[in-house]
C-alpha atoms as a PDB file:
ATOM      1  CA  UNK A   1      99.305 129.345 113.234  1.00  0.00           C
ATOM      2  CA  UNK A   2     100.364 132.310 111.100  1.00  0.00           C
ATOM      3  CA  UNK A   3      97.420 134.675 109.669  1.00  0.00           C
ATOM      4  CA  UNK A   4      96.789 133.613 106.129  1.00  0.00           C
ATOM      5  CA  UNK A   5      93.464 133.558 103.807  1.00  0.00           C
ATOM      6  CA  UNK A   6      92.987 129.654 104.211  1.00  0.00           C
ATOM      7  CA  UNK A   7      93.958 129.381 108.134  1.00  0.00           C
ATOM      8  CA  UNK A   8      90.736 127.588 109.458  1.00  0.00           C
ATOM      9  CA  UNK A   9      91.135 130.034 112.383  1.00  0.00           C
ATOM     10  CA  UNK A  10      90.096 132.998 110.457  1.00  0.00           C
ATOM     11  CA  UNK A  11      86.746 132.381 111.441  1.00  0.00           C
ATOM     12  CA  UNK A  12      86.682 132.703 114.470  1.00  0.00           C
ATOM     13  CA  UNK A  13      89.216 135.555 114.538  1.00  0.00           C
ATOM     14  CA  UNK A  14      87.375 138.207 116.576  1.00  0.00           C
ATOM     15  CA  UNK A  15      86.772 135.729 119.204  1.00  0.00           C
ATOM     16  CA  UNK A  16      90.357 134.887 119.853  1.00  0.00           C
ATOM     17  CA  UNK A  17      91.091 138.826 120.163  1.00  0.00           C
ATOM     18  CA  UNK A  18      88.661 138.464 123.230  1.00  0.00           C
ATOM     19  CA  UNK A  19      90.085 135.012 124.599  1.00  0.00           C
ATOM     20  CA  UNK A  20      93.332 136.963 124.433  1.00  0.00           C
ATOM     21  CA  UNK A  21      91.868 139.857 125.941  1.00  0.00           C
ATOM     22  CA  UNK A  22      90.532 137.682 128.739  1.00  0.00           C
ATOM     23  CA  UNK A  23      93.756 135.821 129.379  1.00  0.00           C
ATOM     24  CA  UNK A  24      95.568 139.345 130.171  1.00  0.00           C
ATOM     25  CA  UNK A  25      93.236 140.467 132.278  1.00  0.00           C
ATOM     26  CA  UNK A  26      92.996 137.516 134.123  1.00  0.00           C
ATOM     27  CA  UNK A  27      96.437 136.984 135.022  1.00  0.00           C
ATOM     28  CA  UNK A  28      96.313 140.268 136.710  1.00  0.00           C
ATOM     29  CA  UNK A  29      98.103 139.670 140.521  1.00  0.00           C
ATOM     30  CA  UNK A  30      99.222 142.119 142.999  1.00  0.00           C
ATOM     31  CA  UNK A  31     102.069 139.557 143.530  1.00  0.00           C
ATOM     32  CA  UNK A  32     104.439 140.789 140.742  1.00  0.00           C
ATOM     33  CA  UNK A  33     106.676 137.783 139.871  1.00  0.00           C
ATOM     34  CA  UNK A  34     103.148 135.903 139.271  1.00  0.00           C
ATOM     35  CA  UNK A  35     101.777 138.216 136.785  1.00  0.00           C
ATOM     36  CA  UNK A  36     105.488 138.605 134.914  1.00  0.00           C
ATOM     37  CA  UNK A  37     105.805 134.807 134.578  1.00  0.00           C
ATOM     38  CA  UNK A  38     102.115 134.201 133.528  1.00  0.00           C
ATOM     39  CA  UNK A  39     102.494 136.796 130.660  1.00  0.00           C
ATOM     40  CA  UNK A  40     106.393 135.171 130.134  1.00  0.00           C
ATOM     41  CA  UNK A  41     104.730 131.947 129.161  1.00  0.00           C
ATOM     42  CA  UNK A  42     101.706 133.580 127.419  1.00  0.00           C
ATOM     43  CA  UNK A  43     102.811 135.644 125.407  1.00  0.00           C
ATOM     44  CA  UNK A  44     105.364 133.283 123.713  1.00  0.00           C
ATOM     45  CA  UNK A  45     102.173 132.495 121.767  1.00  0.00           C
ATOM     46  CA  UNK A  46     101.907 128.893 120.487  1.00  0.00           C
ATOM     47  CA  UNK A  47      98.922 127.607 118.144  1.00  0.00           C
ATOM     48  CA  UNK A  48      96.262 128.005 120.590  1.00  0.00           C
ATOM     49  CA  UNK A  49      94.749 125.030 119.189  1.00  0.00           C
ATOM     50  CA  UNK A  50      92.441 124.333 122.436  1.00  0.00           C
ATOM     51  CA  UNK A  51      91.114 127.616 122.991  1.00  0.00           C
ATOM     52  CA  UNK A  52      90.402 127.923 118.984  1.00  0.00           C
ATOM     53  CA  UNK A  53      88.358 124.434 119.440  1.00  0.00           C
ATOM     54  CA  UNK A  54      86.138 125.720 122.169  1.00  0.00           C
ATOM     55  CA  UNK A  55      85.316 128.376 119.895  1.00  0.00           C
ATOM     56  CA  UNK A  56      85.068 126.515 117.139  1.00  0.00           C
ATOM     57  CA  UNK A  57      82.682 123.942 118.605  1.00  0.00           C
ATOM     58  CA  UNK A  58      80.492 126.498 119.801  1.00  0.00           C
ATOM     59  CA  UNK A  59      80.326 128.855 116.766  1.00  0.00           C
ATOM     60  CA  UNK A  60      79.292 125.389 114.676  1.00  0.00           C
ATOM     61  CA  UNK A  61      75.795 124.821 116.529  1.00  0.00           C
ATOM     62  CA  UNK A  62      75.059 128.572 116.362  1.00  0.00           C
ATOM     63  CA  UNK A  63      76.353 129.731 119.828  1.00  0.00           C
ATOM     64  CA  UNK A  64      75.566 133.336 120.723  1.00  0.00           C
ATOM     65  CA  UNK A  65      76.781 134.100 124.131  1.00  0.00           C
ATOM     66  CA  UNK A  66      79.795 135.291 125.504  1.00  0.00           C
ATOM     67  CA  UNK A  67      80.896 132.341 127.836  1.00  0.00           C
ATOM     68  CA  UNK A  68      82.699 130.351 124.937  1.00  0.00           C
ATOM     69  CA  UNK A  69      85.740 133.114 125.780  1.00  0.00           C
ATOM     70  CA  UNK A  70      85.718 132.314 128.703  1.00  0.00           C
ATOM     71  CA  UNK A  71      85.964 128.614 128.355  1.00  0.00           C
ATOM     72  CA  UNK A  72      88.687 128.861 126.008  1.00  0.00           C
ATOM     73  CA  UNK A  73      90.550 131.196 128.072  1.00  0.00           C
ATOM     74  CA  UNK A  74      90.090 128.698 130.894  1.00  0.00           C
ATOM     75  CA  UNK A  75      91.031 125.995 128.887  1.00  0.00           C
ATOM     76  CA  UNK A  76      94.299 127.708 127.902  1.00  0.00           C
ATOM     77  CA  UNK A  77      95.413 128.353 131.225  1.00  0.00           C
ATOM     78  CA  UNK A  78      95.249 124.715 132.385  1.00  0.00           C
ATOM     79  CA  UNK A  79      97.350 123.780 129.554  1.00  0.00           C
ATOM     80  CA  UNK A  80      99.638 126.559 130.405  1.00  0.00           C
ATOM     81  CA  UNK A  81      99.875 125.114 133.859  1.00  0.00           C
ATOM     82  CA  UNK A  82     100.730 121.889 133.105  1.00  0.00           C
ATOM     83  CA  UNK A  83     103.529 123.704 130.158  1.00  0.00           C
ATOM     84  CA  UNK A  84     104.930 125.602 133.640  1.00  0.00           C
ATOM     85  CA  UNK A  85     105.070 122.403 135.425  1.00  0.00           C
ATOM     86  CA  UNK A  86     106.198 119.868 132.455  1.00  0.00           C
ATOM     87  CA  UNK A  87     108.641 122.070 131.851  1.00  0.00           C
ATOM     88  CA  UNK A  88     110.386 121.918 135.303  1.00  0.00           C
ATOM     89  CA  UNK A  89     109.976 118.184 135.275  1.00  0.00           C
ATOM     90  CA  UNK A  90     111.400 117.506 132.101  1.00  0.00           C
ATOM     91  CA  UNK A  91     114.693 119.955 133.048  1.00  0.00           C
ATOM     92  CA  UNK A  92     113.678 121.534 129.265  1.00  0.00           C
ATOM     93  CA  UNK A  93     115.161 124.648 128.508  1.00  0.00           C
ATOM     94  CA  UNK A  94     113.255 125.449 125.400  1.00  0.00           C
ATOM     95  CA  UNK A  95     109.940 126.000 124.433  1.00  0.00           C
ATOM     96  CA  UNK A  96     108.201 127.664 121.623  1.00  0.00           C
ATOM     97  CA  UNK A  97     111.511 128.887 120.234  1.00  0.00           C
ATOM     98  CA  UNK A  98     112.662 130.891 123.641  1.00  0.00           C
ATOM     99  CA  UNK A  99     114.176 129.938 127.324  1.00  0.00           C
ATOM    100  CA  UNK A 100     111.504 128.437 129.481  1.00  0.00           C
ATOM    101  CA  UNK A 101     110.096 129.992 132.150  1.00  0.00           C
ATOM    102  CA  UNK A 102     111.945 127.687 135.039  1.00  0.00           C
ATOM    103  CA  UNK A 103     115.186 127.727 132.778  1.00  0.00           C
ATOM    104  CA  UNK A 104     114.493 132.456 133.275  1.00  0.00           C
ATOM    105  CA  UNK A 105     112.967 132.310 136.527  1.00  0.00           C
ATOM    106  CA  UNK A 106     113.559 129.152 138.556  1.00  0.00           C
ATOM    107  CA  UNK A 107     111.697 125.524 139.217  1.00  0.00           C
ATOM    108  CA  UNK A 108     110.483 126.970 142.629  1.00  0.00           C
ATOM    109  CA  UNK A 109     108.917 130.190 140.934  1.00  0.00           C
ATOM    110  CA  UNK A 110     107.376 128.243 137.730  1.00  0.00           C
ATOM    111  CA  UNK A 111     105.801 125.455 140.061  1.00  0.00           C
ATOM    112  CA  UNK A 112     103.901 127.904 142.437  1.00  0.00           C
ATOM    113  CA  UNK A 113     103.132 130.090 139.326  1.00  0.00           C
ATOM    114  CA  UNK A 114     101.817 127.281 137.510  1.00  0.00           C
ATOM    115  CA  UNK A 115      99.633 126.760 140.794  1.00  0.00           C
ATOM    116  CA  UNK A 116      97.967 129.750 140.406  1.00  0.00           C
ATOM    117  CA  UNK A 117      97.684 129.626 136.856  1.00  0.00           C
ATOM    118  CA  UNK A 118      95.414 126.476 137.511  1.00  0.00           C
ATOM    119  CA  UNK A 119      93.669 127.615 140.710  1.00  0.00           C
ATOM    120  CA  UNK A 120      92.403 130.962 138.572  1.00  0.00           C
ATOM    121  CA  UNK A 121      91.270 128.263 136.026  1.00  0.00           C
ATOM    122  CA  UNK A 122      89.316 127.617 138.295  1.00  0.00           C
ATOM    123  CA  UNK A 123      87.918 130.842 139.709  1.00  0.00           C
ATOM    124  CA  UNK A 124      86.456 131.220 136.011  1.00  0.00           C
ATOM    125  CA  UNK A 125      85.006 128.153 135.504  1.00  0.00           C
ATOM    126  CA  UNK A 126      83.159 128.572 138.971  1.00  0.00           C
ATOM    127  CA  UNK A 127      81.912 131.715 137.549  1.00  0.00           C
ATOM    128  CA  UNK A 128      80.249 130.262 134.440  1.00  0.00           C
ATOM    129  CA  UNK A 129      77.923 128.411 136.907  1.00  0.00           C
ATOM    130  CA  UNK A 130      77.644 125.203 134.949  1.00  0.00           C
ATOM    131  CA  UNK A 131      77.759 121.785 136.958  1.00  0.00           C
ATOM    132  CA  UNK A 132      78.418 120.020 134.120  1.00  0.00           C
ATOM    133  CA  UNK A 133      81.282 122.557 132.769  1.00  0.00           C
ATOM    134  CA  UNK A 134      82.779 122.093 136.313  1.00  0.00           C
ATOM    135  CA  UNK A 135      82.543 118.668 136.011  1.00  0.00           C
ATOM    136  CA  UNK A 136      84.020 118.400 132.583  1.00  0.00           C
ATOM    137  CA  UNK A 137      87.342 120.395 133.501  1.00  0.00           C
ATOM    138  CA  UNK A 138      87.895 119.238 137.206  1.00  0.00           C
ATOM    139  CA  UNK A 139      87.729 115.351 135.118  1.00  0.00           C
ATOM    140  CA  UNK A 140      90.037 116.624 132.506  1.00  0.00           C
ATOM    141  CA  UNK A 141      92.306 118.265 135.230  1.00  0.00           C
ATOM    142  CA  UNK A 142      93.084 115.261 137.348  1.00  0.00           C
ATOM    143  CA  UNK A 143      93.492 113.122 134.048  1.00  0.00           C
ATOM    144  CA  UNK A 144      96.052 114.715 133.009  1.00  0.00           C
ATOM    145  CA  UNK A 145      97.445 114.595 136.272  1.00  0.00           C
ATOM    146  CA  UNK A 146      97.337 111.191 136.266  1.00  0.00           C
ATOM    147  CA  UNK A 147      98.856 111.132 132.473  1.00  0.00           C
ATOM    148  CA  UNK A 148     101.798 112.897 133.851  1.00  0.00           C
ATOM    149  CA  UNK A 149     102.412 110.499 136.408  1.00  0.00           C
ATOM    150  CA  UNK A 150     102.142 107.535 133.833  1.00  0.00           C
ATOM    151  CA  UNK A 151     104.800 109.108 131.531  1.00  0.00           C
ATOM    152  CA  UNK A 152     106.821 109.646 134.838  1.00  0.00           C
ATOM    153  CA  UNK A 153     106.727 106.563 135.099  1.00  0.00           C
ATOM    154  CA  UNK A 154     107.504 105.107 131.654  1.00  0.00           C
ATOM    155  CA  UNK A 155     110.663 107.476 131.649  1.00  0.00           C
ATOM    156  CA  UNK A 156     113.674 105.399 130.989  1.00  0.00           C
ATOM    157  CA  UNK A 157     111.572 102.441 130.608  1.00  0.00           C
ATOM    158  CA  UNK A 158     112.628 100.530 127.243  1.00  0.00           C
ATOM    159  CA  UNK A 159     110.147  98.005 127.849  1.00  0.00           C
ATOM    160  CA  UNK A 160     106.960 100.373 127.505  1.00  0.00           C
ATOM    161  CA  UNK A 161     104.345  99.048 124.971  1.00  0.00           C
ATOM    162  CA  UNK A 162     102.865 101.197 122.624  1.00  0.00           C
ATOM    163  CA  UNK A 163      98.944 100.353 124.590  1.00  0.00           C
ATOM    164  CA  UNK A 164     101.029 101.822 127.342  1.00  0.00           C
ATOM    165  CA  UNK A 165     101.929 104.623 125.679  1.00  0.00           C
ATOM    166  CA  UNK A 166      99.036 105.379 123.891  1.00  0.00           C
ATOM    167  CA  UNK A 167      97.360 105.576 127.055  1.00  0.00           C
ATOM    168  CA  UNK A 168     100.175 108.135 128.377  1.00  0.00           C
ATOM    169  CA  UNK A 169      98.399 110.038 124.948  1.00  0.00           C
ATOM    170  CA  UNK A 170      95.130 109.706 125.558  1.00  0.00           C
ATOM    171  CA  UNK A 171      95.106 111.163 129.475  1.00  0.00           C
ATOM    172  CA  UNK A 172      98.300 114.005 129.017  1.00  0.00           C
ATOM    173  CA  UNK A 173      97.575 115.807 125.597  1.00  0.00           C
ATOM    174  CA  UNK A 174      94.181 114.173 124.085  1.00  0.00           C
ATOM    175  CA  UNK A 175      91.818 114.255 127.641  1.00  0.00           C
ATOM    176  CA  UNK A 176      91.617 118.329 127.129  1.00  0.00           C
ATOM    177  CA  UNK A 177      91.711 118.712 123.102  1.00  0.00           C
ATOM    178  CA  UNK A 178      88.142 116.524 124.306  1.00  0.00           C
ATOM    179  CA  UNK A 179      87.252 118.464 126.950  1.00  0.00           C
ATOM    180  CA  UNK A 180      87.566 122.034 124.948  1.00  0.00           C
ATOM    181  CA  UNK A 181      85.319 120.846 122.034  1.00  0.00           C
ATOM    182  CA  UNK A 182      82.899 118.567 124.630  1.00  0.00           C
ATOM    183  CA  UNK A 183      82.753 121.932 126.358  1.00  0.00           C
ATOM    184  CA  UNK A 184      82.200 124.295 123.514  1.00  0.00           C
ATOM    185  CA  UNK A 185      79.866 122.265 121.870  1.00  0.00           C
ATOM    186  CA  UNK A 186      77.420 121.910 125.474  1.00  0.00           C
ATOM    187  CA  UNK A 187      77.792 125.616 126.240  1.00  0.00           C
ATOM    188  CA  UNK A 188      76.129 125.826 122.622  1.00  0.00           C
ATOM    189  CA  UNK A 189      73.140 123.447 123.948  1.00  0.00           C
ATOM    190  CA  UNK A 190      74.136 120.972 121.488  1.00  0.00           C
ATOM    191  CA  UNK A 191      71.873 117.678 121.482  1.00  0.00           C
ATOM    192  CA  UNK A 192      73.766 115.011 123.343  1.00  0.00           C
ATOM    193  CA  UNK A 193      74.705 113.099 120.366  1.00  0.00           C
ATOM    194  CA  UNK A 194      77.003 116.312 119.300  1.00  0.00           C
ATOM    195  CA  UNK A 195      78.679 116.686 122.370  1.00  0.00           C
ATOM    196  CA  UNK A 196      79.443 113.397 122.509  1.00  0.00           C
ATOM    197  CA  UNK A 197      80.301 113.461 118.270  1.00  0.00           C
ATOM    198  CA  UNK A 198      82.604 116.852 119.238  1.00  0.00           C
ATOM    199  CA  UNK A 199      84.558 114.745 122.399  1.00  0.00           C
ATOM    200  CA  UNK A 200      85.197 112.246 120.247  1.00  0.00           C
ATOM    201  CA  UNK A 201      86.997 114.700 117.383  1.00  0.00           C
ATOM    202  CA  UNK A 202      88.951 116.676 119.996  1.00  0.00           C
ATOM    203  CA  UNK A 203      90.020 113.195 121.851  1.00  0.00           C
ATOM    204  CA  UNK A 204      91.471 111.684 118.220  1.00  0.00           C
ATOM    205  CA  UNK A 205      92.707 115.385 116.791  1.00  0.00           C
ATOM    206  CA  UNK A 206      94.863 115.428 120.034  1.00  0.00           C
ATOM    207  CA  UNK A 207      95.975 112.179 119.644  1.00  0.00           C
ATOM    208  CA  UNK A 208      97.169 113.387 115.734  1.00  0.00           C
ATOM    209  CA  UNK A 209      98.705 116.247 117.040  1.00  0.00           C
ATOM    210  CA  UNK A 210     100.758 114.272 119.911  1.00  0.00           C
ATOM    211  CA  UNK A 211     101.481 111.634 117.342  1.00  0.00           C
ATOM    212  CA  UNK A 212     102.925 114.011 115.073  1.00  0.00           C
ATOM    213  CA  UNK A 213     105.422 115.963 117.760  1.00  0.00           C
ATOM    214  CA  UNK A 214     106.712 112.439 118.360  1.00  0.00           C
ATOM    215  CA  UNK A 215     107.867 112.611 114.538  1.00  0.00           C
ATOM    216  CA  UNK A 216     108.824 116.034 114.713  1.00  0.00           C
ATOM    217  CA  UNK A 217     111.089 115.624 117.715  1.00  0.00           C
ATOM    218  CA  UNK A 218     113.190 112.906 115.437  1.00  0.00           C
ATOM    219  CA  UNK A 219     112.689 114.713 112.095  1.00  0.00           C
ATOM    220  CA  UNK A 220     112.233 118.584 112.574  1.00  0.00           C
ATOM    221  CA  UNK A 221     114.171 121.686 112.917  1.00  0.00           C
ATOM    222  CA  UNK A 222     114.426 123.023 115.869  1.00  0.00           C
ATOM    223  CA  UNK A 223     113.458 126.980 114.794  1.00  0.00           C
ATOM    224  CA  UNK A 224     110.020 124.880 113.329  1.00  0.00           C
ATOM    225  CA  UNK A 225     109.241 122.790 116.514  1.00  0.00           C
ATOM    226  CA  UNK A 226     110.385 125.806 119.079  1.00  0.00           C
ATOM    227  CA  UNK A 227     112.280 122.775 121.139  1.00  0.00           C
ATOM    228  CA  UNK A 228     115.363 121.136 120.776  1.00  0.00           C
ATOM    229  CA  UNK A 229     115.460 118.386 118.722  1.00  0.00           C
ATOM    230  CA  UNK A 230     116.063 114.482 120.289  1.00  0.00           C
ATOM    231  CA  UNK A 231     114.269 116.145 123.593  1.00  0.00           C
ATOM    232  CA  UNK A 232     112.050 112.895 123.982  1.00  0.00           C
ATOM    233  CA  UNK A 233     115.342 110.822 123.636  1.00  0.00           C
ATOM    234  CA  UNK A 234     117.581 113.089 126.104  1.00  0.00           C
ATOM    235  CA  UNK A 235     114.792 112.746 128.793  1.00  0.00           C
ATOM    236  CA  UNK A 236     114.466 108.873 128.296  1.00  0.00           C
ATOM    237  CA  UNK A 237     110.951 109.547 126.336  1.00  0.00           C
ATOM    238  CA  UNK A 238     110.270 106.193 124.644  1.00  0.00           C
ATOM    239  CA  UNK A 239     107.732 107.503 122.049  1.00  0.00           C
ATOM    240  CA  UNK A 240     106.582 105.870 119.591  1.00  0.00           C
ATOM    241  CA  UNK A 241     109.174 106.044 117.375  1.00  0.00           C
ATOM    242  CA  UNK A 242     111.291 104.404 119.911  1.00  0.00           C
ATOM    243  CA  UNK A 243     108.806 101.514 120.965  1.00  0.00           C
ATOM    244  CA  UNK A 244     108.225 100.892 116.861  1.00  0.00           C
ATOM    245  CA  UNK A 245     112.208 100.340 116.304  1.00  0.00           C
ATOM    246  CA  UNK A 246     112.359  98.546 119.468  1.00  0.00           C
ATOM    247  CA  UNK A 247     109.722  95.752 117.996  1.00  0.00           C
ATOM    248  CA  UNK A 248     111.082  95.979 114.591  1.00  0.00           C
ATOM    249  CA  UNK A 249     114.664  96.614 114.345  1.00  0.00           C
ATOM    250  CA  UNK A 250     117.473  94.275 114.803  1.00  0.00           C
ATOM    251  CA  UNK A 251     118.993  93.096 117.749  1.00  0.00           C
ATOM    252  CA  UNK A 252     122.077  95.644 117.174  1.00  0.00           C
ATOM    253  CA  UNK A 253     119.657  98.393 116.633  1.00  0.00           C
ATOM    254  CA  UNK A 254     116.781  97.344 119.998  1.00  0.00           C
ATOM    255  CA  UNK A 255     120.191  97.186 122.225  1.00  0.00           C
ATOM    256  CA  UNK A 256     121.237 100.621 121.132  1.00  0.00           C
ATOM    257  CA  UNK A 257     117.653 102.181 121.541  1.00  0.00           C
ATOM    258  CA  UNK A 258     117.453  99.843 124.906  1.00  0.00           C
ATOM    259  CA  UNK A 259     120.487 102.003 126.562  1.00  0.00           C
ATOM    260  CA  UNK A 260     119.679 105.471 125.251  1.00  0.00           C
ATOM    261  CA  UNK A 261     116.021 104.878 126.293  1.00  0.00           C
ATOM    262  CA  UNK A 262     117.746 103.971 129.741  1.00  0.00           C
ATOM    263  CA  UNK A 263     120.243 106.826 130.172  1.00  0.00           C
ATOM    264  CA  UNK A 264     119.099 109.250 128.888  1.00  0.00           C
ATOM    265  CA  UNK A 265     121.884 109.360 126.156  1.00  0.00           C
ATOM    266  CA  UNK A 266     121.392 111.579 123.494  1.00  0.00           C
ATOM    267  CA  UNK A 267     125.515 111.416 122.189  1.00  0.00           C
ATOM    268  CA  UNK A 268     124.047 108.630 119.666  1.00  0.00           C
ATOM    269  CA  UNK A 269     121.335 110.843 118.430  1.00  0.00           C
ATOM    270  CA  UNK A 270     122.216 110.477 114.941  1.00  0.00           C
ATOM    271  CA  UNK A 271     123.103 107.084 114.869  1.00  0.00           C
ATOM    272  CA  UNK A 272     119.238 106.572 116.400  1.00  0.00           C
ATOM    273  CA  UNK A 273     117.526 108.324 114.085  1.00  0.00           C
ATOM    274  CA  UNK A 274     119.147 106.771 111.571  1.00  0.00           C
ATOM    275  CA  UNK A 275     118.058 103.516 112.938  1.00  0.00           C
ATOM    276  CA  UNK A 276     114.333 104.797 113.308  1.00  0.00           C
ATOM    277  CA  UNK A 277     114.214 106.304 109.752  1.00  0.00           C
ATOM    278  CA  UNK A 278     115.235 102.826 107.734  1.00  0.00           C
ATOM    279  CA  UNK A 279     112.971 100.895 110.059  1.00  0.00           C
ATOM    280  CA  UNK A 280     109.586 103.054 109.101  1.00  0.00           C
ATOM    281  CA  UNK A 281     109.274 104.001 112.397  1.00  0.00           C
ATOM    282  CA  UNK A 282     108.556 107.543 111.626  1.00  0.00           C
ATOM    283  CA  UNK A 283     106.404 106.456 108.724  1.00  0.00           C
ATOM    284  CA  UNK A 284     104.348 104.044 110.971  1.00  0.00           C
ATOM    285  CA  UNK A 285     103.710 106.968 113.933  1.00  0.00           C
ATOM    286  CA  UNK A 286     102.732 109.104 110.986  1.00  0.00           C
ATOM    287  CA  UNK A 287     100.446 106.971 109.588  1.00  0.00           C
ATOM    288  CA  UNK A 288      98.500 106.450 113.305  1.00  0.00           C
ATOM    289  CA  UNK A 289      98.499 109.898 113.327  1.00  0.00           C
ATOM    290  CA  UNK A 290      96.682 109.785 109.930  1.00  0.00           C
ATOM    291  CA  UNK A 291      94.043 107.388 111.133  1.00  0.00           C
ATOM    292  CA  UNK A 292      93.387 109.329 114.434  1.00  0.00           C
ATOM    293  CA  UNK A 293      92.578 112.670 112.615  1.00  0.00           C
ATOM    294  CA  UNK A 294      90.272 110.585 110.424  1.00  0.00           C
ATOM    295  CA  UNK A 295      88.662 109.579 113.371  1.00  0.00           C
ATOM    296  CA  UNK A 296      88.341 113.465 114.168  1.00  0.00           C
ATOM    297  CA  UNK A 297      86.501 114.566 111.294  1.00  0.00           C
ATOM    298  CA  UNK A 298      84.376 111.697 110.864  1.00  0.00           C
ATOM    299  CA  UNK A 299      83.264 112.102 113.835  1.00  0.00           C
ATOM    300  CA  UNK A 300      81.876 115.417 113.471  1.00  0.00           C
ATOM    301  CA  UNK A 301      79.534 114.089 109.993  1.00  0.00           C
ATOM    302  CA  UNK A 302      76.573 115.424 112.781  1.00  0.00           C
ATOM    303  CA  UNK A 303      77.746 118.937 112.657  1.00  0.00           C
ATOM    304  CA  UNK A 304      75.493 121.726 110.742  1.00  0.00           C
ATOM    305  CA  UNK A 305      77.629 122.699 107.544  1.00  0.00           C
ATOM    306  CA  UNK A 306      79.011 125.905 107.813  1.00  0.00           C
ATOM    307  CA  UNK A 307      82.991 128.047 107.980  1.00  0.00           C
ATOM    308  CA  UNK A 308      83.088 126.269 111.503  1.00  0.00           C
ATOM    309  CA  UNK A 309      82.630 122.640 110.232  1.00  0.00           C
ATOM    310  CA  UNK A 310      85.153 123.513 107.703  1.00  0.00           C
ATOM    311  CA  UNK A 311      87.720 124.816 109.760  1.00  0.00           C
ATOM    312  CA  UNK A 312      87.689 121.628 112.360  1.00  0.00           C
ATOM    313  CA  UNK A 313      87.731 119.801 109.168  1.00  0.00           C
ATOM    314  CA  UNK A 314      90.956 121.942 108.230  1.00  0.00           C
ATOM    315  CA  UNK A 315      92.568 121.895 111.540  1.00  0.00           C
ATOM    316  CA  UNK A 316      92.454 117.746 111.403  1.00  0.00           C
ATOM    317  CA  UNK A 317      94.356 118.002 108.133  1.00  0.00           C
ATOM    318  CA  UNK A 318      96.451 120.582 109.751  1.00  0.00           C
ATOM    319  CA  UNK A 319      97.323 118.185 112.345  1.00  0.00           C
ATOM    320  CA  UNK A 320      99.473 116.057 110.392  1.00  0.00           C
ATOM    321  CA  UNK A 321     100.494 118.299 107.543  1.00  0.00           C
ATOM    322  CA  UNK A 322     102.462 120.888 109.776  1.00  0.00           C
ATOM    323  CA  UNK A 323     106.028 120.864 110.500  1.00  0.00           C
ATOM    324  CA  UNK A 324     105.808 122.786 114.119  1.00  0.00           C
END
């Protein structure tokens, strides 16, 4: 998110400098390929929208410590794990506006990398000495494991449900947006009710911001979204774009979704998101994506009032209102 006087990040500004500080250091290996494809990935930047909610969460009940940085650099490197590893699974060749790491380096180097990216996750987490902390991110981790493996296996599937696929949701992207602000807000010694109020908001906010890249793949530009656009189609994604024409369109229209869903066929791009525009398809995800970051910010009504409050208020809006 760019640097402006209304981004919601700005409070917490001095405490990404030190997540990012962490993260370099960190990724320090004597192995050299490990280190330069670690920083590769890293340093392509992004939103760092989990790492920011750690903070976030913390900073809202008053946290005064230092081990909220090193949550949220924790949190950031199992997402950029699972980015290493998607990556290579999906065949992509584009992410955040440059090549991706397995498209520069290799699938062989970006799997193992993306191994130790994850295993010194894991190193830091140990060192917080936390149960519960451990507990919350070893849970997350094999969730979204498992999430990767449903989506595997809904690929090329035209017959996926949108339960089905809102469950794909809820374990790949949404289970750690949940675990960063469940985390933040416990490292704060928040009463229970708050860290269950602040797992709630990051479980719907990811769901927003998942809902939302599903629009975005059929109705953004490809310098906003740093992909290439009709990626979800290409791989046989059905999103819910896809599954909402598929129930609603006509018979012409389900047929033609039904074989590009199936092969992978992207040649008929246009003609599908023509299809998927008329039929509210795009409007409908939208509008789920609406109701989930609802969800998020009423959700945290048991926050103290305060710049933090207001910027996970912000960053729900921001959700749905961004075009990347």
């Amino acid at each position: 998110m760019p640097a402006a006087p209304h981004n919601p990040l700005s409070a917490i500004a001095d405490d990404m400098l030190a997540v990012d500080a962490t993260i370099r250091s960190q990724l320090h290996s004597d192995v050299p390929l490990v280190s330069q494809i670690a920083e590769y990935i890293i340093s392509a930047g992004g939103k760092r929208i989990r790492p920011a909610l750690v903070l976030l969460a913390a900073n809202a009940w008053g946290y005064r410590g230092e081990d909220h940085v090193k949550l949220a650099a924790v949190v950031e490197f199992i997402h950029t794990a699972t980015l290493l590893h998607d990556d290579v699974v999906d065949e992509s060749s584009l992410r955040r506006g440059r090549e991706t790491a397995n498209a520069l380096f290799g699938n062989a180097a970006s799997v193992l990398v993306g191994d130790f990216v994850y295993s010194r996750a894991f190193q830091m987490m140990v060192s917080i000495q936390n149960m519960r902390v451990m507990q919350i991110l070893a849970d997350a981790t094999n969730v979204i494991a498992e999430g990767e493996v449903l989506q595997l296996m809904n690929m090329h599937d035209p017959d996926v449900t949108e339960e089905r696929y809102l469950q794909v949701i809820r374990s790949k992207t949404a289970k750690l947006f949940e675990a960063a602000t469940e985390l933040g807000s416990l490292v704060a010694g928040a009463p229970e009710r708050g860290i269950a109020a602040c797992a709630e908001y990051g479980r719907s906010i990811g769901t927003a911001f998942q809902l939302i890249d599903d629009v975005l793949d059929y109705s953004g530009k490809a310098e906003d979204i740093g992909k290439n656009v009709g990626d979800d189609l290409r791989e046989g994604k059905p999103t819910l774009p896809l599954i909402y024409l598929m129930q609603h369109g006509s018979p012409q229209q389900r047929e033609l979704v039904r074989n590009c869903i199936a092969s992978g066929d992207e040649a008929h791009f246009d003609e599908v998101l023509s299809a998927i525009t008329r039929s509210g398809a795009l409007d409908y995800t939208r509008e789920q994506a609406e109701r989930a970051a609802a969800r998020a910010k009423d959700a945290i009504a048991v926050l103290p009032e305060g710049p933090h409050k207001s910027a996970l208020l912000a960053l729900a809006s921001f959700a749905v209102d961004r075009n990347h």
